[in-house]
PDB file of N, CA and C in Angstrom:
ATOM      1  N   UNK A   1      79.691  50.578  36.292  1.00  0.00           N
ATOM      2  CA  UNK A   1      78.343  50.095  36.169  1.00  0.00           C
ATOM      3  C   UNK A   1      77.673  50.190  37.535  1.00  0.00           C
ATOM      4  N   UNK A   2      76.452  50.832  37.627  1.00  0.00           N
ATOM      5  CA  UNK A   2      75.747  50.369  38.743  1.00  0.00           C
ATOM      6  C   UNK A   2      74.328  49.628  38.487  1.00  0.00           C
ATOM      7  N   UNK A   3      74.067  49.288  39.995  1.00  0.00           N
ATOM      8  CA  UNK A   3      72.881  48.594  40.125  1.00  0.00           C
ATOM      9  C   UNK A   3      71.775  49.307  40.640  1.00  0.00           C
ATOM     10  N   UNK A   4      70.824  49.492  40.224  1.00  0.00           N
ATOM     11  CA  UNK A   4      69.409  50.428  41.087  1.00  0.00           C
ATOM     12  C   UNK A   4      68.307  49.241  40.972  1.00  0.00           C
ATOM     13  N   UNK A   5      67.560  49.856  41.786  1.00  0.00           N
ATOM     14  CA  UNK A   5      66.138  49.065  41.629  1.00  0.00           C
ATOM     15  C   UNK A   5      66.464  47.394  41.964  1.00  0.00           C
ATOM     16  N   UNK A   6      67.015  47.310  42.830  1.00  0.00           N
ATOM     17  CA  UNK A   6      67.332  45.812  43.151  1.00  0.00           C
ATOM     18  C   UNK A   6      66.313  45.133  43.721  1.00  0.00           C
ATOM     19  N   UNK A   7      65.780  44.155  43.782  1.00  0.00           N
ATOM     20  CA  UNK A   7      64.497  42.792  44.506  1.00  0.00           C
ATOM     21  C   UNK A   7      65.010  41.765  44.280  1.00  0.00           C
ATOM     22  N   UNK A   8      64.305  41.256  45.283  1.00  0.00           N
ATOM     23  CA  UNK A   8      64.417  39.405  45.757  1.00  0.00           C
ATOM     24  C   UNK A   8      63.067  39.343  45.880  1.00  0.00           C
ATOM     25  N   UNK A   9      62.837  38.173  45.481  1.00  0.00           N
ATOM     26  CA  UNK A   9      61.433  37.131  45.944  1.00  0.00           C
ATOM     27  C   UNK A   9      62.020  35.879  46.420  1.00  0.00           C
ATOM     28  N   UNK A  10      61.433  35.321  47.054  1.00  0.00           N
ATOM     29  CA  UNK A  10      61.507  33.762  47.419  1.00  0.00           C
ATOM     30  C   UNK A  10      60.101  32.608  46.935  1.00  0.00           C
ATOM     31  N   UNK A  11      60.355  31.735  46.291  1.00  0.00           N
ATOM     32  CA  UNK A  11      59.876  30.775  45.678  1.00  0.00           C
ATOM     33  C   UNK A  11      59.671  29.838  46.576  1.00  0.00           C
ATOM     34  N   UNK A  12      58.466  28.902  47.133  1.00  0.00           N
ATOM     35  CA  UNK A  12      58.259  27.617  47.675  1.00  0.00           C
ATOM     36  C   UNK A  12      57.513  27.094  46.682  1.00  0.00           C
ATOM     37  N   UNK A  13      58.192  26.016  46.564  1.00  0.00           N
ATOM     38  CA  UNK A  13      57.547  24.861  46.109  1.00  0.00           C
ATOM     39  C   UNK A  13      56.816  23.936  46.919  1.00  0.00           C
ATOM     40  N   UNK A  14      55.664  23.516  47.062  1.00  0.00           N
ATOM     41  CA  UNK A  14      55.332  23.081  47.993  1.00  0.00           C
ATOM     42  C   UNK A  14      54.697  21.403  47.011  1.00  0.00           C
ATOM     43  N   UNK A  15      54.541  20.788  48.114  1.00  0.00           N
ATOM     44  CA  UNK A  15      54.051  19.730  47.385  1.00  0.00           C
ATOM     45  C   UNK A  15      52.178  19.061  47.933  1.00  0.00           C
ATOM     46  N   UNK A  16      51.575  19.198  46.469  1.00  0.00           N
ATOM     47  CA  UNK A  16      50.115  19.297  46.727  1.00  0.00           C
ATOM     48  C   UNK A  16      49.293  18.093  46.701  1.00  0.00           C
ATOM     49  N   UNK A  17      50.064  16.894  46.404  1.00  0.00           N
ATOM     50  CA  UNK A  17      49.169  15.828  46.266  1.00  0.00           C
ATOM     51  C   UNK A  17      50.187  14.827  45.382  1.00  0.00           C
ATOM     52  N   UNK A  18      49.453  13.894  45.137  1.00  0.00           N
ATOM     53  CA  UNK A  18      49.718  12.232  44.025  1.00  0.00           C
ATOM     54  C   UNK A  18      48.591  12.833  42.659  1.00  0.00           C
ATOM     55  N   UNK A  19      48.887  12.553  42.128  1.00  0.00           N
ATOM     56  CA  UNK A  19      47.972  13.138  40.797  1.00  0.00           C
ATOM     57  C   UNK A  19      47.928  11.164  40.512  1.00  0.00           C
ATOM     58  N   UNK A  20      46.995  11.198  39.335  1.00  0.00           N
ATOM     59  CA  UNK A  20      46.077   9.706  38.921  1.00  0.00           C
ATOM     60  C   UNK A  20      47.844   8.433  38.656  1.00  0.00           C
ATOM     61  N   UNK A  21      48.226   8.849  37.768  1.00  0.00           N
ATOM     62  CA  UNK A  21      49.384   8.896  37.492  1.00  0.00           C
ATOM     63  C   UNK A  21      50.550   8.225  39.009  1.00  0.00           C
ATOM     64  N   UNK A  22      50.828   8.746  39.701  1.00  0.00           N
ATOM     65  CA  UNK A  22      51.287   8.788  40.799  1.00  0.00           C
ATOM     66  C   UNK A  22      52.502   9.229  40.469  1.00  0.00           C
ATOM     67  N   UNK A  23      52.758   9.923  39.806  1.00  0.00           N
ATOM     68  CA  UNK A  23      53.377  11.690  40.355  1.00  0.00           C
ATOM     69  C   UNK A  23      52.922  12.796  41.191  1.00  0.00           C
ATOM     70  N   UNK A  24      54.491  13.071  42.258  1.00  0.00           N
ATOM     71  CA  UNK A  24      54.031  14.098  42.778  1.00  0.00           C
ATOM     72  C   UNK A  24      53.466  14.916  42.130  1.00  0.00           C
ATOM     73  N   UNK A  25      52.324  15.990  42.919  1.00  0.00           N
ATOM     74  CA  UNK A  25      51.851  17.541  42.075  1.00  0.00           C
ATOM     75  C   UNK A  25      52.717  18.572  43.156  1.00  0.00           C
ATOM     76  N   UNK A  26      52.873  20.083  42.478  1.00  0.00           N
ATOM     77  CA  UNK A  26      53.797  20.864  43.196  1.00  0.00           C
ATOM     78  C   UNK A  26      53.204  21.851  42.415  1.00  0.00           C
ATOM     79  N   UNK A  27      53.125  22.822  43.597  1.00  0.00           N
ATOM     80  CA  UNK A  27      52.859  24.478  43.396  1.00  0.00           C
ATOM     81  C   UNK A  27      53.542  25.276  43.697  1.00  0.00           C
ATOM     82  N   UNK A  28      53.880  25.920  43.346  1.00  0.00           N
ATOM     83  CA  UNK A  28      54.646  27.305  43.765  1.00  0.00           C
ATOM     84  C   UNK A  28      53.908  28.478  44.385  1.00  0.00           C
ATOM     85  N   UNK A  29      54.768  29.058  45.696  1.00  0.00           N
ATOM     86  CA  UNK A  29      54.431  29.967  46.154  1.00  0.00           C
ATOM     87  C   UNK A  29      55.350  31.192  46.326  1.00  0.00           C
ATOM     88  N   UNK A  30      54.906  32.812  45.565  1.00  0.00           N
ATOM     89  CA  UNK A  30      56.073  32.993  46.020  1.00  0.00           C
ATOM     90  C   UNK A  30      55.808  34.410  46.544  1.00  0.00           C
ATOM     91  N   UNK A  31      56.987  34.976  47.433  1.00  0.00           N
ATOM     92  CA  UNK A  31      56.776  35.939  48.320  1.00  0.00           C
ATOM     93  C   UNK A  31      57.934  36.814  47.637  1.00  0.00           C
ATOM     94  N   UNK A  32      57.418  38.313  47.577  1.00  0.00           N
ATOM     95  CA  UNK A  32      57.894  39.192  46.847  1.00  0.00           C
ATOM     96  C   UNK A  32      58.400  40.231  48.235  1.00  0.00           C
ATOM     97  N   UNK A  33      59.410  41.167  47.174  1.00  0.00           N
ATOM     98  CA  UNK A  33      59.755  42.345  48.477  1.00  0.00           C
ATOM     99  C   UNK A  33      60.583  41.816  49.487  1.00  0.00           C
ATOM    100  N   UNK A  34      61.348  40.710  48.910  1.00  0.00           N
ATOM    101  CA  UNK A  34      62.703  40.691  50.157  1.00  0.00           C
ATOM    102  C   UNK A  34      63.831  41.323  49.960  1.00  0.00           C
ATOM    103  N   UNK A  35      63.940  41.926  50.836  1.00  0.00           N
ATOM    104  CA  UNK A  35      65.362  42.650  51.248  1.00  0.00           C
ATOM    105  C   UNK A  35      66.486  41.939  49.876  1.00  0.00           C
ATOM    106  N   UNK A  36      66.866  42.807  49.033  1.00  0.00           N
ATOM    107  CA  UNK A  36      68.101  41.915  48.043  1.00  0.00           C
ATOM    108  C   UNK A  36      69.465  41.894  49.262  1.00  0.00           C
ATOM    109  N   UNK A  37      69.374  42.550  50.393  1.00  0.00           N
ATOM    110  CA  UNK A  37      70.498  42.675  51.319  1.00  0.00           C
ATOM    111  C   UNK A  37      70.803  41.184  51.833  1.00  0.00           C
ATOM    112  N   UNK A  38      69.495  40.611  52.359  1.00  0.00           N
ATOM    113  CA  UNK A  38      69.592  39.567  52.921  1.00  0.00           C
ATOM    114  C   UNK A  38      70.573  37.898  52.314  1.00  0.00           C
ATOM    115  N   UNK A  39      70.815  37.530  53.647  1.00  0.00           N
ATOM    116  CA  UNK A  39      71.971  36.553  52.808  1.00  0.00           C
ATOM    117  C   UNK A  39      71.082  35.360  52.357  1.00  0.00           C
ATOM    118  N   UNK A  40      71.908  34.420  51.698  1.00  0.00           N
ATOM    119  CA  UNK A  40      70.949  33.223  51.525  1.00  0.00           C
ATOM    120  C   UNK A  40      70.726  32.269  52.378  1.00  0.00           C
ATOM    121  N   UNK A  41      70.918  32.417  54.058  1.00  0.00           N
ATOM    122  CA  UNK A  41      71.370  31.929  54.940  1.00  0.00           C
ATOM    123  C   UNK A  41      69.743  31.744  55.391  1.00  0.00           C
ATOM    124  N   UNK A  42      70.015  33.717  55.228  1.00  0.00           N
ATOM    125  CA  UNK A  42      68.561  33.666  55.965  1.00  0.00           C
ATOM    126  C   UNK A  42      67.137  33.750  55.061  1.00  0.00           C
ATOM    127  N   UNK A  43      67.717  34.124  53.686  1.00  0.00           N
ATOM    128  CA  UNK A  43      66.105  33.808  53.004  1.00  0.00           C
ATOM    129  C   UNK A  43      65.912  32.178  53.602  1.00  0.00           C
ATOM    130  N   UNK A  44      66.857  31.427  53.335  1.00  0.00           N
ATOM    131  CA  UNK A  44      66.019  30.252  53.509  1.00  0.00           C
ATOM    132  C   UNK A  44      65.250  29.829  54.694  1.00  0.00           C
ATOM    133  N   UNK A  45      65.836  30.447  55.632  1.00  0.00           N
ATOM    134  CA  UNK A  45      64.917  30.778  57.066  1.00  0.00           C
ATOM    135  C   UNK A  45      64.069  30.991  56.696  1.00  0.00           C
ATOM    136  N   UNK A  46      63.431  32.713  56.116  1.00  0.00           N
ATOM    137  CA  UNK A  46      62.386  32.974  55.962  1.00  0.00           C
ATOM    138  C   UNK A  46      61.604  32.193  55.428  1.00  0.00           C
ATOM    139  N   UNK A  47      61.997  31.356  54.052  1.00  0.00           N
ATOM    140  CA  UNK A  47      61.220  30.983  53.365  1.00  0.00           C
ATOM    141  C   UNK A  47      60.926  29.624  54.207  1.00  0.00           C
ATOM    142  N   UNK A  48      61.519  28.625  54.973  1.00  0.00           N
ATOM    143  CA  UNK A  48      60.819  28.014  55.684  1.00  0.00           C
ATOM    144  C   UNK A  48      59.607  28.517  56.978  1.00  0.00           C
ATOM    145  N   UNK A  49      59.851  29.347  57.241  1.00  0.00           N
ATOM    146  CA  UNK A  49      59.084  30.479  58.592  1.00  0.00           C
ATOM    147  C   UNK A  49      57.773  30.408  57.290  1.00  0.00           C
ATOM    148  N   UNK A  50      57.711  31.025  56.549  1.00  0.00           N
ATOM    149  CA  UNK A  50      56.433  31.020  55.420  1.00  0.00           C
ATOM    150  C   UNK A  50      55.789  30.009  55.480  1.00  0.00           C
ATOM    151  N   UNK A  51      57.094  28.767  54.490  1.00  0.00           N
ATOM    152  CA  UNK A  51      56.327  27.079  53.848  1.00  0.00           C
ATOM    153  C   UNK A  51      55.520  26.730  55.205  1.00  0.00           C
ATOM    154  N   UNK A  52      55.909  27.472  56.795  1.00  0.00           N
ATOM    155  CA  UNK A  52      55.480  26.457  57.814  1.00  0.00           C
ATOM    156  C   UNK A  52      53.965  27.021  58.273  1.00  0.00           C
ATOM    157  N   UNK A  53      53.777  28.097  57.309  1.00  0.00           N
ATOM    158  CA  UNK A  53      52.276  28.603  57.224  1.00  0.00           C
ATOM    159  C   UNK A  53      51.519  27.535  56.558  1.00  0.00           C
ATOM    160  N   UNK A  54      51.934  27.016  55.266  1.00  0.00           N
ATOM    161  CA  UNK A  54      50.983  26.309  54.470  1.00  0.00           C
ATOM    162  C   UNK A  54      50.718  24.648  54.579  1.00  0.00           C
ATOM    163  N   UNK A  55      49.876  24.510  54.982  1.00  0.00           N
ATOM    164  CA  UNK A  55      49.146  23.307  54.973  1.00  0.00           C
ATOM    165  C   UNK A  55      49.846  22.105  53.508  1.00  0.00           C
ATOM    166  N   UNK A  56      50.544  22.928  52.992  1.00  0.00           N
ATOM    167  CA  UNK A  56      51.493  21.824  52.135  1.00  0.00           C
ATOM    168  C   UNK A  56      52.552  21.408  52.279  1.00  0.00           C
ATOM    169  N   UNK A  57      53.417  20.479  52.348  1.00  0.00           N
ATOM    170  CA  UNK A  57      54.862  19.952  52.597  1.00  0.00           C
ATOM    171  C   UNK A  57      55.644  21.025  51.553  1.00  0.00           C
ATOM    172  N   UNK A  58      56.921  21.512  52.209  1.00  0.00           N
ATOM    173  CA  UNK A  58      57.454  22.390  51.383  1.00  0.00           C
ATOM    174  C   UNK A  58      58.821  21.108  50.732  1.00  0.00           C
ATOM    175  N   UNK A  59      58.698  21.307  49.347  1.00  0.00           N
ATOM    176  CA  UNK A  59      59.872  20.872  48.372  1.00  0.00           C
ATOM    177  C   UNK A  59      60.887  21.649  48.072  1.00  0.00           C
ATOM    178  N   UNK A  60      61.003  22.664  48.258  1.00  0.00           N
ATOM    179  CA  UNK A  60      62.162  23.345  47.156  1.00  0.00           C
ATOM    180  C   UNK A  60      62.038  24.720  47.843  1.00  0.00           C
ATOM    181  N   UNK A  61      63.267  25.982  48.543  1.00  0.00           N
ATOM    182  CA  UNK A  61      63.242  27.113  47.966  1.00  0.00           C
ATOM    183  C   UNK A  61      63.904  27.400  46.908  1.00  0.00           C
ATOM    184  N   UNK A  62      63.802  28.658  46.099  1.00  0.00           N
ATOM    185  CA  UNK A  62      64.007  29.517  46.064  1.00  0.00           C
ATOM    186  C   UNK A  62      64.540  30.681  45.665  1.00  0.00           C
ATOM    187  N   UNK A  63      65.699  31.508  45.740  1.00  0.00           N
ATOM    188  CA  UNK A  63      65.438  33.190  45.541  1.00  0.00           C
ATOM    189  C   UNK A  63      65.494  33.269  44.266  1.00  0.00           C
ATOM    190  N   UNK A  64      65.203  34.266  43.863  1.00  0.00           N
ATOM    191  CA  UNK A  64      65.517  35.329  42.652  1.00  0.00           C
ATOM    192  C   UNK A  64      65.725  36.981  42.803  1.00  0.00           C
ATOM    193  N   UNK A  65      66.862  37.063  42.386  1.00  0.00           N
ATOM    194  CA  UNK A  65      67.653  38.606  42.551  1.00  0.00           C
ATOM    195  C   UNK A  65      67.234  39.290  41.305  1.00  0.00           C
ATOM    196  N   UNK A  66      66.230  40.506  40.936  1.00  0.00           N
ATOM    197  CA  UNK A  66      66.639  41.407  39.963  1.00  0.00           C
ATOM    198  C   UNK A  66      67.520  42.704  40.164  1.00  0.00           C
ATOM    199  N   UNK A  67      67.838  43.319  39.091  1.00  0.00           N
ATOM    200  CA  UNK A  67      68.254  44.460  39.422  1.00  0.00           C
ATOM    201  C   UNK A  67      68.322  45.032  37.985  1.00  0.00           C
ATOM    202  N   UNK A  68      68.277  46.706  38.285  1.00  0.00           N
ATOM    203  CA  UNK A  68      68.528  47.616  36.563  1.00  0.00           C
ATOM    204  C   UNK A  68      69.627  48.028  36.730  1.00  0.00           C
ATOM    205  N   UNK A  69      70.502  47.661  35.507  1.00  0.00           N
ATOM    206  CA  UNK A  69      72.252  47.444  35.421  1.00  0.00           C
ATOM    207  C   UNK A  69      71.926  48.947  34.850  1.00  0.00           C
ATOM    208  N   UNK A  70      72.887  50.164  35.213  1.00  0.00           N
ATOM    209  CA  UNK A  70      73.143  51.125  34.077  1.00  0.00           C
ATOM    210  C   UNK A  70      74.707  51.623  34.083  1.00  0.00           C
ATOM    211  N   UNK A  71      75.100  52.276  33.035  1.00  0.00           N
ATOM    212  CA  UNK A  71      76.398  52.319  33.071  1.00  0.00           C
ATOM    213  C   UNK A  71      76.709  54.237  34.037  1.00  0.00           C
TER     214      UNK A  71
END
């Protein structure tokens, strides 16, 4: 079996507010086109290097691996 066409994205969750309720609110942000090479050591680097762009508290990464399995 191989693998072709492999991607990663990374997912932030960030957190956006108290809603009426007083539950947190949370958005997702996510960044496409990462290296599927990279370990999970360092997506999570990256993905903090990102969350520390956004003006929102970051909650949560992260990844997702695709790939097209063929025999």
């Amino acid at each position: 079996m191989a693998r072709k066409d492999a991607a990663s994205k990374i997912t932030l969750k960030v957190t956006t507010g108290v809603g009426a309720d007083g539950k947190t609110l949370y958005k997702n942000r996510t960044i496409s086109g990462i290296a599927p090479s990279l370990t999970d050591a360092d997506a999570l680097t990256v993905g903090r290097g990102f969350a520390g762009l956004q003006k929102h508290g970051l909650s949560l990464v992260t990844r997702t691996d695709t790939a097209v399995l063929e025999d």
